[in-house]
Protein backbone atom coordinates (compact mmCIF):
# COMPACT_ATOMS: atom_id res chain seq x y z
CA UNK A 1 0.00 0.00 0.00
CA UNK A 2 2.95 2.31 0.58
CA UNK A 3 4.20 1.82 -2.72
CA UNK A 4 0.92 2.25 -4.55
CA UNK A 5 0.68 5.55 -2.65
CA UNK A 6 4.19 6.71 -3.65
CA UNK A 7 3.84 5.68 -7.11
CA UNK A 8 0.47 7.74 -6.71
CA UNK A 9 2.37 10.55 -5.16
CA UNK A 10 4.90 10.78 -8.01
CA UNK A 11 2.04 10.49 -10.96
CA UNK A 12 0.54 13.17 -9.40
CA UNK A 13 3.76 15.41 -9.23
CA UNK A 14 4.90 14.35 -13.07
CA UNK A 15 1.20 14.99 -14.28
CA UNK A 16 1.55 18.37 -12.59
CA UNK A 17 4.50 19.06 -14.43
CA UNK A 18 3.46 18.55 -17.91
CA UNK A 19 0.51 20.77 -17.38
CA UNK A 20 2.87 23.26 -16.07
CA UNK A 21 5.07 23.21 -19.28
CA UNK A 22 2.13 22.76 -21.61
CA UNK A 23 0.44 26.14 -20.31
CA UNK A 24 4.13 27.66 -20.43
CA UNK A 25 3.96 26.08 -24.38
CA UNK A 26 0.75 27.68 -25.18
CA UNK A 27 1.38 30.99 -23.20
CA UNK A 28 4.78 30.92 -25.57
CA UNK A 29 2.37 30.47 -28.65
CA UNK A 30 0.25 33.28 -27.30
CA UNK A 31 2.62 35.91 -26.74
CA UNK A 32 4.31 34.80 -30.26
CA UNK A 33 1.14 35.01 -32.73
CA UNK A 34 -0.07 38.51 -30.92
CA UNK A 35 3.26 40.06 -30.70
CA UNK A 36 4.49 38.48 -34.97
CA UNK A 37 0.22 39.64 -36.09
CA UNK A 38 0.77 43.07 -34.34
CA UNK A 39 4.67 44.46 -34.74
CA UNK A 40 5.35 42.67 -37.81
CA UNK A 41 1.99 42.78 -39.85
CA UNK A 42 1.68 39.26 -40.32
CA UNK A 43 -1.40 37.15 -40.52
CA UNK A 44 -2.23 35.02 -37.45
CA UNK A 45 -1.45 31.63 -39.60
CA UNK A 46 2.05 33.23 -40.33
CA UNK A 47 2.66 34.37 -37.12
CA UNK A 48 1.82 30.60 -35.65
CA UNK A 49 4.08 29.46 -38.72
CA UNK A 50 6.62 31.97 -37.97
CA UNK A 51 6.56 31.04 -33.99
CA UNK A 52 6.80 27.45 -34.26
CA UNK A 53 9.72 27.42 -36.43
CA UNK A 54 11.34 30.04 -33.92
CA UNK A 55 10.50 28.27 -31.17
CA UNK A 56 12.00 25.00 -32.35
CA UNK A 57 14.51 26.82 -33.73
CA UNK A 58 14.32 25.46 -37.46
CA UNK A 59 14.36 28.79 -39.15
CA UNK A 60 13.66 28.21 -43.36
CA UNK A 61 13.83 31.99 -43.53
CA UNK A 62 11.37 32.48 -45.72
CA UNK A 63 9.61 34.54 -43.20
CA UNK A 64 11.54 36.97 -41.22
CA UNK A 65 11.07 39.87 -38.58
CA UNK A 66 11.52 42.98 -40.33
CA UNK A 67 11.35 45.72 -37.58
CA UNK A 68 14.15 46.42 -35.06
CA UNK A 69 11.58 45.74 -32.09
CA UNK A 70 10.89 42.60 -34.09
CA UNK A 71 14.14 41.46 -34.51
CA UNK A 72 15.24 41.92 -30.98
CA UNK A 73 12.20 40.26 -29.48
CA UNK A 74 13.08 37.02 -31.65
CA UNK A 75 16.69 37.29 -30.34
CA UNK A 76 15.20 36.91 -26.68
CA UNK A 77 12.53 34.82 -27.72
CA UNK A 78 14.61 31.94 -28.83
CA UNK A 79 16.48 31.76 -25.92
């Protein structure tokens, strides 16, 4: 019974976890299609587009920041 209750206990913690990072994920996705559709003029599909290739840092480069605010929030954004 111990076990089952630390096994429990350690479900719980892991479960609590990934919903942690997944709201941190979407509040990434957030600030990344409102900030790319506002500064940088883009449509909210290209600014998704344009995030998730920041975010996982693939970069085609066939979309681009082109303001200096723009470029400088990328710089911080893919760290």
């Amino acid at each position: 019974a111990d076990a089952l209750e630390a096994a429990d206990g350690i479900l719980k913690l892991k479960s609590q976890k990934l919903f942690r990072a997944f709201i941190i994920l979407i509040g990434f996705f957030g600030f990344g299609i409102t900030f790319y559709s506002i500064q940088e003029d883009m449509a909210a599909y290209e600014a998704l587009y344009f995030t998730i290739l920041t975010i996982s840092t693939v970069g085609y480069g066939d979309h681009v920041p082109n303001t200096d605010v723009g470029k400088l929030v990328t710089c911080i954004f893919v760290f």
